[in-house]
PDB file of N, CA and C in Angstrom:
ATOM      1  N   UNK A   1     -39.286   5.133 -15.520  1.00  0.00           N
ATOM      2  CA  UNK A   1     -38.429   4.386 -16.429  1.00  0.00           C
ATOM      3  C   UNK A   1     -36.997   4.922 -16.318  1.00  0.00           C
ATOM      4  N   UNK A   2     -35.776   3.961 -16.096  1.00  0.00           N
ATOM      5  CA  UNK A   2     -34.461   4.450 -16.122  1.00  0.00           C
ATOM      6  C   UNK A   2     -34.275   4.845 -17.369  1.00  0.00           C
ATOM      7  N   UNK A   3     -33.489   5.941 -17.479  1.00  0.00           N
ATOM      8  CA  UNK A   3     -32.818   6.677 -18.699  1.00  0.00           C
ATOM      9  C   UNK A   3     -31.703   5.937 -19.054  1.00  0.00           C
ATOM     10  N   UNK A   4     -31.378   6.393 -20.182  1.00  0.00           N
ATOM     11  CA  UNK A   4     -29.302   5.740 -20.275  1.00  0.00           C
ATOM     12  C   UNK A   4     -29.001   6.596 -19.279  1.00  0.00           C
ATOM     13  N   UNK A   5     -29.031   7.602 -19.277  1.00  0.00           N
ATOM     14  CA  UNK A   5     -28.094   9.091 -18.744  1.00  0.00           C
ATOM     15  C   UNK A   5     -28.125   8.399 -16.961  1.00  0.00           C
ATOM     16  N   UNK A   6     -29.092   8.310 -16.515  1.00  0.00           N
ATOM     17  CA  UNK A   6     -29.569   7.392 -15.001  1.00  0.00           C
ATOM     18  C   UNK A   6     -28.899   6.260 -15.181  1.00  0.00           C
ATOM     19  N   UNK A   7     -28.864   5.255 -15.725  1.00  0.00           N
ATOM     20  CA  UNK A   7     -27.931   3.931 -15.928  1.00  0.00           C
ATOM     21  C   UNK A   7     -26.182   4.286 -15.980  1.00  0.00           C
ATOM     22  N   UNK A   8     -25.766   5.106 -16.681  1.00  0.00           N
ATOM     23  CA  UNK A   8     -24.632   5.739 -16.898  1.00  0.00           C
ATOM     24  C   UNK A   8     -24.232   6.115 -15.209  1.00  0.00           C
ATOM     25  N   UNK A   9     -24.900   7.250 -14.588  1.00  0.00           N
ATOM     26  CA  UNK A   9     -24.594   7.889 -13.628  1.00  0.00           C
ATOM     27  C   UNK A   9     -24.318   6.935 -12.253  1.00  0.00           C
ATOM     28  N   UNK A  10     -25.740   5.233 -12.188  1.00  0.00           N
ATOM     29  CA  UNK A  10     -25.294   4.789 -11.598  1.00  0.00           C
ATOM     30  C   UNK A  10     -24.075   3.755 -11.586  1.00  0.00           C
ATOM     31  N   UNK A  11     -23.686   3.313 -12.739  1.00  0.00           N
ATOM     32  CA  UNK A  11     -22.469   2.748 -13.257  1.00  0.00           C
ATOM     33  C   UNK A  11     -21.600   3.419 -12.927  1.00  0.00           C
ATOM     34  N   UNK A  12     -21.317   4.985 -12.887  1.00  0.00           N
ATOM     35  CA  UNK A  12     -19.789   5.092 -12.553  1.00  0.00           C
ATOM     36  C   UNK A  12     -20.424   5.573 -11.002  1.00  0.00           C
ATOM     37  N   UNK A  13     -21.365   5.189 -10.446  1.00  0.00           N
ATOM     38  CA  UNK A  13     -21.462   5.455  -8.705  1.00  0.00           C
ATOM     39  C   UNK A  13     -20.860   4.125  -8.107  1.00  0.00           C
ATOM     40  N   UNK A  14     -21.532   3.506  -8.960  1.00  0.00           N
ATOM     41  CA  UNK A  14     -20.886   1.833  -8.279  1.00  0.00           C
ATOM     42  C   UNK A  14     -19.237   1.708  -8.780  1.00  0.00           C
ATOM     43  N   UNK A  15     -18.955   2.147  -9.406  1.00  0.00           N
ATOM     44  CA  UNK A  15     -17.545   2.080 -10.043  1.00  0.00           C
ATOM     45  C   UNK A  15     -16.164   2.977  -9.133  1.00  0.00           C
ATOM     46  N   UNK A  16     -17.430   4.279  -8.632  1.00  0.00           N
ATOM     47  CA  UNK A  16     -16.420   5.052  -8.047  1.00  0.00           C
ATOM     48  C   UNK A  16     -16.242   4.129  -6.520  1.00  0.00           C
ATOM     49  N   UNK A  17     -17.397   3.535  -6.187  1.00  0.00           N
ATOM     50  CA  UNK A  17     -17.459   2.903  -4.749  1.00  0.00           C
ATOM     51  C   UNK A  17     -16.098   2.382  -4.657  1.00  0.00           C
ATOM     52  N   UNK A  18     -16.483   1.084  -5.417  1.00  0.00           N
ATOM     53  CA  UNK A  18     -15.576  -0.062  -5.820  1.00  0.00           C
ATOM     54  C   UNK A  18     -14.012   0.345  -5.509  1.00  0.00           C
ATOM     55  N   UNK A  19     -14.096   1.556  -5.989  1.00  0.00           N
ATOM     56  CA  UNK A  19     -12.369   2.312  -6.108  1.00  0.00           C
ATOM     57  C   UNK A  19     -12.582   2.500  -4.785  1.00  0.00           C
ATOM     58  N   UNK A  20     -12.919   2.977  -4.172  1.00  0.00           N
ATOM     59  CA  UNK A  20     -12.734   3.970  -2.973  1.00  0.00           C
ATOM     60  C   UNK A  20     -12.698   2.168  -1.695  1.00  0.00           C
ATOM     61  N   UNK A  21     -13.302   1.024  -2.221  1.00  0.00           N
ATOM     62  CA  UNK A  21     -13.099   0.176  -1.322  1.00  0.00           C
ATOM     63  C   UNK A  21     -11.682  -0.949  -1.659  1.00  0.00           C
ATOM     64  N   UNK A  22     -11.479  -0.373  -2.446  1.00  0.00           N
ATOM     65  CA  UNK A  22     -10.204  -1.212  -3.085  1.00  0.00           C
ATOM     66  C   UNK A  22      -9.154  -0.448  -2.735  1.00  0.00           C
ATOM     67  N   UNK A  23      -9.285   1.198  -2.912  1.00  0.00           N
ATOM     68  CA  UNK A  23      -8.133   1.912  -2.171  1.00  0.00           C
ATOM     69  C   UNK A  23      -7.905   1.518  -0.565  1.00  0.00           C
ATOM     70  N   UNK A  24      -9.219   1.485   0.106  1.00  0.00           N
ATOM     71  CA  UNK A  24      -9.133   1.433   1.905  1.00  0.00           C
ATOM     72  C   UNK A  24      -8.348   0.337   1.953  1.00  0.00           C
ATOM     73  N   UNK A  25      -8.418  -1.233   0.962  1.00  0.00           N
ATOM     74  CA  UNK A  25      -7.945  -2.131   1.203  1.00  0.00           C
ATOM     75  C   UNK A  25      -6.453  -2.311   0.707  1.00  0.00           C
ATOM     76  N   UNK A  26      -5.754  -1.198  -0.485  1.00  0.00           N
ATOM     77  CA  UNK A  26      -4.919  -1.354  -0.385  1.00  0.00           C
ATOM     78  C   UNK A  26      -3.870  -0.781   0.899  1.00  0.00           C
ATOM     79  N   UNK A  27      -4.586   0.380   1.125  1.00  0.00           N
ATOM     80  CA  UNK A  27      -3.833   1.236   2.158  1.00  0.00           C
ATOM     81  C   UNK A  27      -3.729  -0.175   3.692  1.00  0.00           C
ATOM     82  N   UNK A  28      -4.888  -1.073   4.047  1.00  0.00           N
ATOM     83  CA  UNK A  28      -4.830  -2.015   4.937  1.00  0.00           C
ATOM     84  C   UNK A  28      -3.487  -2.479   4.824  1.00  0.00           C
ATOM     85  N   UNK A  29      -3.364  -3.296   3.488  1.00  0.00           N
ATOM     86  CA  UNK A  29      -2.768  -4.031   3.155  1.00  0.00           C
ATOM     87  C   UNK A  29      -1.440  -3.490   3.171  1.00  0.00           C
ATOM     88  N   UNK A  30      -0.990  -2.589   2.633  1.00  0.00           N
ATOM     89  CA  UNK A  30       0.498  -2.028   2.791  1.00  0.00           C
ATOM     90  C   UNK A  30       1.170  -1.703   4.297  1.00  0.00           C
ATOM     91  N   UNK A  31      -0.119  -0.997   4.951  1.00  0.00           N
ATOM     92  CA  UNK A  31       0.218  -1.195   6.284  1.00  0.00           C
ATOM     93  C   UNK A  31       0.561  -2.465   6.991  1.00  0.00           C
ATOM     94  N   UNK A  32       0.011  -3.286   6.687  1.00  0.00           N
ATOM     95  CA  UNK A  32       0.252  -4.955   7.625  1.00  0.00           C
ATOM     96  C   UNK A  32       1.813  -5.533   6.905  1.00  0.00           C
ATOM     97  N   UNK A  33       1.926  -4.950   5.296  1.00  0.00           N
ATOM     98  CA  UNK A  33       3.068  -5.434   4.869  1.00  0.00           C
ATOM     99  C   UNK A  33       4.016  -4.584   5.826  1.00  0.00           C
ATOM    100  N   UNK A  34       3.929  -3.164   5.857  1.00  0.00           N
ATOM    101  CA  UNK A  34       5.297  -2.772   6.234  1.00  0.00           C
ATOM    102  C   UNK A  34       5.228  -3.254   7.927  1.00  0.00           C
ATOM    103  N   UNK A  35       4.373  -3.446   8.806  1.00  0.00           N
ATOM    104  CA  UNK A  35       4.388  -4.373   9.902  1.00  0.00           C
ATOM    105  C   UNK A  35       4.977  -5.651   9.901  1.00  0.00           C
ATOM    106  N   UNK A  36       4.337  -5.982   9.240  1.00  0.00           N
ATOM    107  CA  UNK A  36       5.514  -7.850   8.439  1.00  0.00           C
ATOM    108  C   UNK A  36       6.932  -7.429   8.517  1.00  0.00           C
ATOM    109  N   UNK A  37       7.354  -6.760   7.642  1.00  0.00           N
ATOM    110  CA  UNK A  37       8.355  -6.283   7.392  1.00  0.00           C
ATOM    111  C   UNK A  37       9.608  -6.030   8.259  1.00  0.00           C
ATOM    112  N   UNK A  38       9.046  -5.032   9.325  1.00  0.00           N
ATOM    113  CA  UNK A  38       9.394  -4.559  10.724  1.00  0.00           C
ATOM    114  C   UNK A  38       9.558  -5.993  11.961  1.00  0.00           C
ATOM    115  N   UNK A  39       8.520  -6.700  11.551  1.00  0.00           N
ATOM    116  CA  UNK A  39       8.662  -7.726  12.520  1.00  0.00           C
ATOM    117  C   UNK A  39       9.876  -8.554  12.159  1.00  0.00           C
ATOM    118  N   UNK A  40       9.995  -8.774  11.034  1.00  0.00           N
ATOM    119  CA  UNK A  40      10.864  -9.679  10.385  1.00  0.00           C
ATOM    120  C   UNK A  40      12.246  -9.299  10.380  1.00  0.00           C
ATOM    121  N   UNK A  41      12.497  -7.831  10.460  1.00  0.00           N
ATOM    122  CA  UNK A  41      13.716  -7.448  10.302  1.00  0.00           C
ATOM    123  C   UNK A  41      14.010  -7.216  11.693  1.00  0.00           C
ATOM    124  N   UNK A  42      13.321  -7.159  13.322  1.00  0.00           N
ATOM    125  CA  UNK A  42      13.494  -7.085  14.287  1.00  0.00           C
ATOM    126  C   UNK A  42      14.029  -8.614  14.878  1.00  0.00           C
ATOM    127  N   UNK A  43      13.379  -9.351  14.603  1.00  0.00           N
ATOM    128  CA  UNK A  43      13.602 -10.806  14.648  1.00  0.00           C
ATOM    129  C   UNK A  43      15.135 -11.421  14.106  1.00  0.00           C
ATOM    130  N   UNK A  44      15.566 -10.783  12.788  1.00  0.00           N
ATOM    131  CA  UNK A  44      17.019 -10.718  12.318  1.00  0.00           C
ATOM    132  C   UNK A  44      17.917 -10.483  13.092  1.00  0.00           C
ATOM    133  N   UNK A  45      17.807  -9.131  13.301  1.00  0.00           N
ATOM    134  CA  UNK A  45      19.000  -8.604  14.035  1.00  0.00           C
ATOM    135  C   UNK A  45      17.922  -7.666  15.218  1.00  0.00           C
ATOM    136  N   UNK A  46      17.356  -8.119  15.890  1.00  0.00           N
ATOM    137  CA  UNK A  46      16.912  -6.793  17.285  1.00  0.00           C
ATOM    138  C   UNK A  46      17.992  -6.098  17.913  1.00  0.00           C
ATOM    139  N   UNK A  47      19.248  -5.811  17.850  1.00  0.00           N
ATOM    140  CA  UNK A  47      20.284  -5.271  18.154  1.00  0.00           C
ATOM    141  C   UNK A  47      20.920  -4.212  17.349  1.00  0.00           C
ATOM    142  N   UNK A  48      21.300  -5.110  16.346  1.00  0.00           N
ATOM    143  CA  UNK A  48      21.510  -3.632  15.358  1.00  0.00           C
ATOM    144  C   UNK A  48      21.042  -3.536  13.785  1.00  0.00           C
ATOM    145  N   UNK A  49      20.077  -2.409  14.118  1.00  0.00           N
ATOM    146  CA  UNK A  49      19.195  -2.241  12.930  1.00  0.00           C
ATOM    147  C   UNK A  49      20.137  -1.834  11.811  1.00  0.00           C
ATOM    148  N   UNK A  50      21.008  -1.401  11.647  1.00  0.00           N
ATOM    149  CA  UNK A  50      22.120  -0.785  10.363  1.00  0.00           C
ATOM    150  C   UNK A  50      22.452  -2.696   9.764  1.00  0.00           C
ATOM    151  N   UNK A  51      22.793  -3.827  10.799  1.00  0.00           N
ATOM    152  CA  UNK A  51      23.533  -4.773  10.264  1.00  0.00           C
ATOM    153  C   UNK A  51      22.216  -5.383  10.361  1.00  0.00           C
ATOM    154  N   UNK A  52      20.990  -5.244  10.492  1.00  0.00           N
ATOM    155  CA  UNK A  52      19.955  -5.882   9.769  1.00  0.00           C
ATOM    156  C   UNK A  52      19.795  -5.959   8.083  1.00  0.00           C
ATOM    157  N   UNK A  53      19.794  -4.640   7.610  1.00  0.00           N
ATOM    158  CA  UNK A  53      19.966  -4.516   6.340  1.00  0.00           C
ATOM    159  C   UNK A  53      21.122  -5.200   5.547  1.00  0.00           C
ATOM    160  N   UNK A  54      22.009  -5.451   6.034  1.00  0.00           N
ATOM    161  CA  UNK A  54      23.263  -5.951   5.270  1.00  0.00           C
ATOM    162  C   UNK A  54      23.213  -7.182   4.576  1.00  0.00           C
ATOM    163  N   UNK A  55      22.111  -8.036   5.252  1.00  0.00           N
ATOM    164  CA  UNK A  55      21.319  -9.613   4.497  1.00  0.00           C
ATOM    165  C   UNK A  55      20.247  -9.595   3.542  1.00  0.00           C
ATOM    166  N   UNK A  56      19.771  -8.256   3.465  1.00  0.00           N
ATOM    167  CA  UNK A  56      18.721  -8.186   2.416  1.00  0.00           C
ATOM    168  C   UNK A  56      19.160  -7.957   1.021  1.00  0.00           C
ATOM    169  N   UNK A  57      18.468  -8.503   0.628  1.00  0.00           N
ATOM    170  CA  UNK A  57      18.774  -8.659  -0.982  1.00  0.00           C
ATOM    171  C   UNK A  57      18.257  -6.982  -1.369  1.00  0.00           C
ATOM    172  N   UNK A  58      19.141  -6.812  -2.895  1.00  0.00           N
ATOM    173  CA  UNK A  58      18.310  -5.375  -3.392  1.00  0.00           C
ATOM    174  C   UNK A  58      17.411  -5.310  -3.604  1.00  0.00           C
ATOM    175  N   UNK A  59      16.588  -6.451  -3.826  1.00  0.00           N
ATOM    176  CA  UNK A  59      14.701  -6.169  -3.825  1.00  0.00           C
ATOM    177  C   UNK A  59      13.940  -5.910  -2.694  1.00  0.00           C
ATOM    178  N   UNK A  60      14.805  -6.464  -1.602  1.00  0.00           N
ATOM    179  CA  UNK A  60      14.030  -6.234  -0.537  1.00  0.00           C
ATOM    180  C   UNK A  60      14.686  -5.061   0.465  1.00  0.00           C
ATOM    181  N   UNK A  61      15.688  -4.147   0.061  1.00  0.00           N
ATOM    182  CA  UNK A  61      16.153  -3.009   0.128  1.00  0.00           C
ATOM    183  C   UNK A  61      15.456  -1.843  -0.332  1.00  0.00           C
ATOM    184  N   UNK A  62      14.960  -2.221  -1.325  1.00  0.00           N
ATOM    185  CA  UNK A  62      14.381  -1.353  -2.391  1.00  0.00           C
ATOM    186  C   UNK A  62      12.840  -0.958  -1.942  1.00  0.00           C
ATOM    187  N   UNK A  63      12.151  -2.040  -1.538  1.00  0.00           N
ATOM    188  CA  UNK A  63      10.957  -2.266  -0.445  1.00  0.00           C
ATOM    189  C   UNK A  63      10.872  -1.869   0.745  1.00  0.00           C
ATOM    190  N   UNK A  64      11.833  -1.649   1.472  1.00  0.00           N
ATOM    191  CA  UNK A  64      12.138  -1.548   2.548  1.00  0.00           C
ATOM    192  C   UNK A  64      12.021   0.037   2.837  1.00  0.00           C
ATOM    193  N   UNK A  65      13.071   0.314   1.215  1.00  0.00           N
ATOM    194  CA  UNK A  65      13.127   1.990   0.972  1.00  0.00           C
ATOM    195  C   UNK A  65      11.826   2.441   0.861  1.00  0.00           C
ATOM    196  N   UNK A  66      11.492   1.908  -0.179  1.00  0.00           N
ATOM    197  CA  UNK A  66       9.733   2.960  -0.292  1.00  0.00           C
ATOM    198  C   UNK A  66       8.790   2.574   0.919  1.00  0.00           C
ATOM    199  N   UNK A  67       8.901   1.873   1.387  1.00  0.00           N
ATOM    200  CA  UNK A  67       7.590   1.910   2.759  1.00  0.00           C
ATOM    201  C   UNK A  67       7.987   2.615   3.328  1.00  0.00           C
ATOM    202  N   UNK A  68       9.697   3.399   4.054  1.00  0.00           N
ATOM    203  CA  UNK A  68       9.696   4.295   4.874  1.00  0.00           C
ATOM    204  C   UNK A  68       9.682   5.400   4.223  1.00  0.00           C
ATOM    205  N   UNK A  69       9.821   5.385   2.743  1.00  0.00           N
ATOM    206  CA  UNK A  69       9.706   7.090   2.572  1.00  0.00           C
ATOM    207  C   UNK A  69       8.893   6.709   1.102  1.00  0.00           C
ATOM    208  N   UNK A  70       7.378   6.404   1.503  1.00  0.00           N
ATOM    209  CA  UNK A  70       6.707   6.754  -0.062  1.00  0.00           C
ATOM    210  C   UNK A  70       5.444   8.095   0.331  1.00  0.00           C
ATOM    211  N   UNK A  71       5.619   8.932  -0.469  1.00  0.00           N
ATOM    212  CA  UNK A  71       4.825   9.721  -0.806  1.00  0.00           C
ATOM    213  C   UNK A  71       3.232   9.386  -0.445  1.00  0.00           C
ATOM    214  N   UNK A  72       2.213  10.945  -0.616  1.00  0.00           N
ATOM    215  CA  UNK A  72       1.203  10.990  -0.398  1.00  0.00           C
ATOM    216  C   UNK A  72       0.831  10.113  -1.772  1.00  0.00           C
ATOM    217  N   UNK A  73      -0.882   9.446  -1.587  1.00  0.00           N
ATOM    218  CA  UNK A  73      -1.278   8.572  -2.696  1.00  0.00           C
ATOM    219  C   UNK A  73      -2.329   9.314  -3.124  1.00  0.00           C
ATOM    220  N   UNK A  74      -2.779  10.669  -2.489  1.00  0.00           N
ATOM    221  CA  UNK A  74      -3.820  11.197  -2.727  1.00  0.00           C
ATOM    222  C   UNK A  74      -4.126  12.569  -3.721  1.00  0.00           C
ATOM    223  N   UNK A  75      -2.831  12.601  -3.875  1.00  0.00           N
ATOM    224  CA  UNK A  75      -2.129  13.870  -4.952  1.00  0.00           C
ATOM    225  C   UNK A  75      -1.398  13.114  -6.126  1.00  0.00           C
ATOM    226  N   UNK A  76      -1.420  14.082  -7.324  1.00  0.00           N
ATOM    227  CA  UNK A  76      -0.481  13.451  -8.574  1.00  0.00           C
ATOM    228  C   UNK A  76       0.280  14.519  -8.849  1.00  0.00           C
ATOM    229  N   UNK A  77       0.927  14.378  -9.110  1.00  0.00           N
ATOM    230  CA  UNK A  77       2.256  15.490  -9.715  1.00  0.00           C
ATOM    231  C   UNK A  77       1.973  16.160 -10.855  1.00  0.00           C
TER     232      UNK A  77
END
């Protein structure tokens, strides 16, 4: 007979899964964005990457910034 304590334990097993397949897919996903990204801004200007940036809006400056320099996701401060 399952226990609560056994019901409990497998609830946060399936819960921790879930995380751990939602993380792999975000990490996919950010990767293909900052690929998008790269393609798109090569396609702009393939000559000069400094006057590529000069057409982007500050949101997409700002995006641009954290994909080349965001931190580890696997540590918290």
């Amino acid at each position: 007979m399952v226990t609560d304590k056994e019901a409990i334990v497998k609830a946060i097993e399936a819960k921790e899964a879930r995380l751990a397949q939602l993380d792999e897919e975000r990490r996919a996903l950010t990767t293909r964005l900052q690929q998008l990204y790269a393609e798109l801004q090569a396609l702009d200007n393939p000559l000069s990457p400094t006057g590529a940036t000069a057409d982007l809006s500050f949101s997409e400056k700002i995006l641009l910034f954290r994909s080349l320099f965001h931190g580890r996701e696997d540590v918290f401060p």
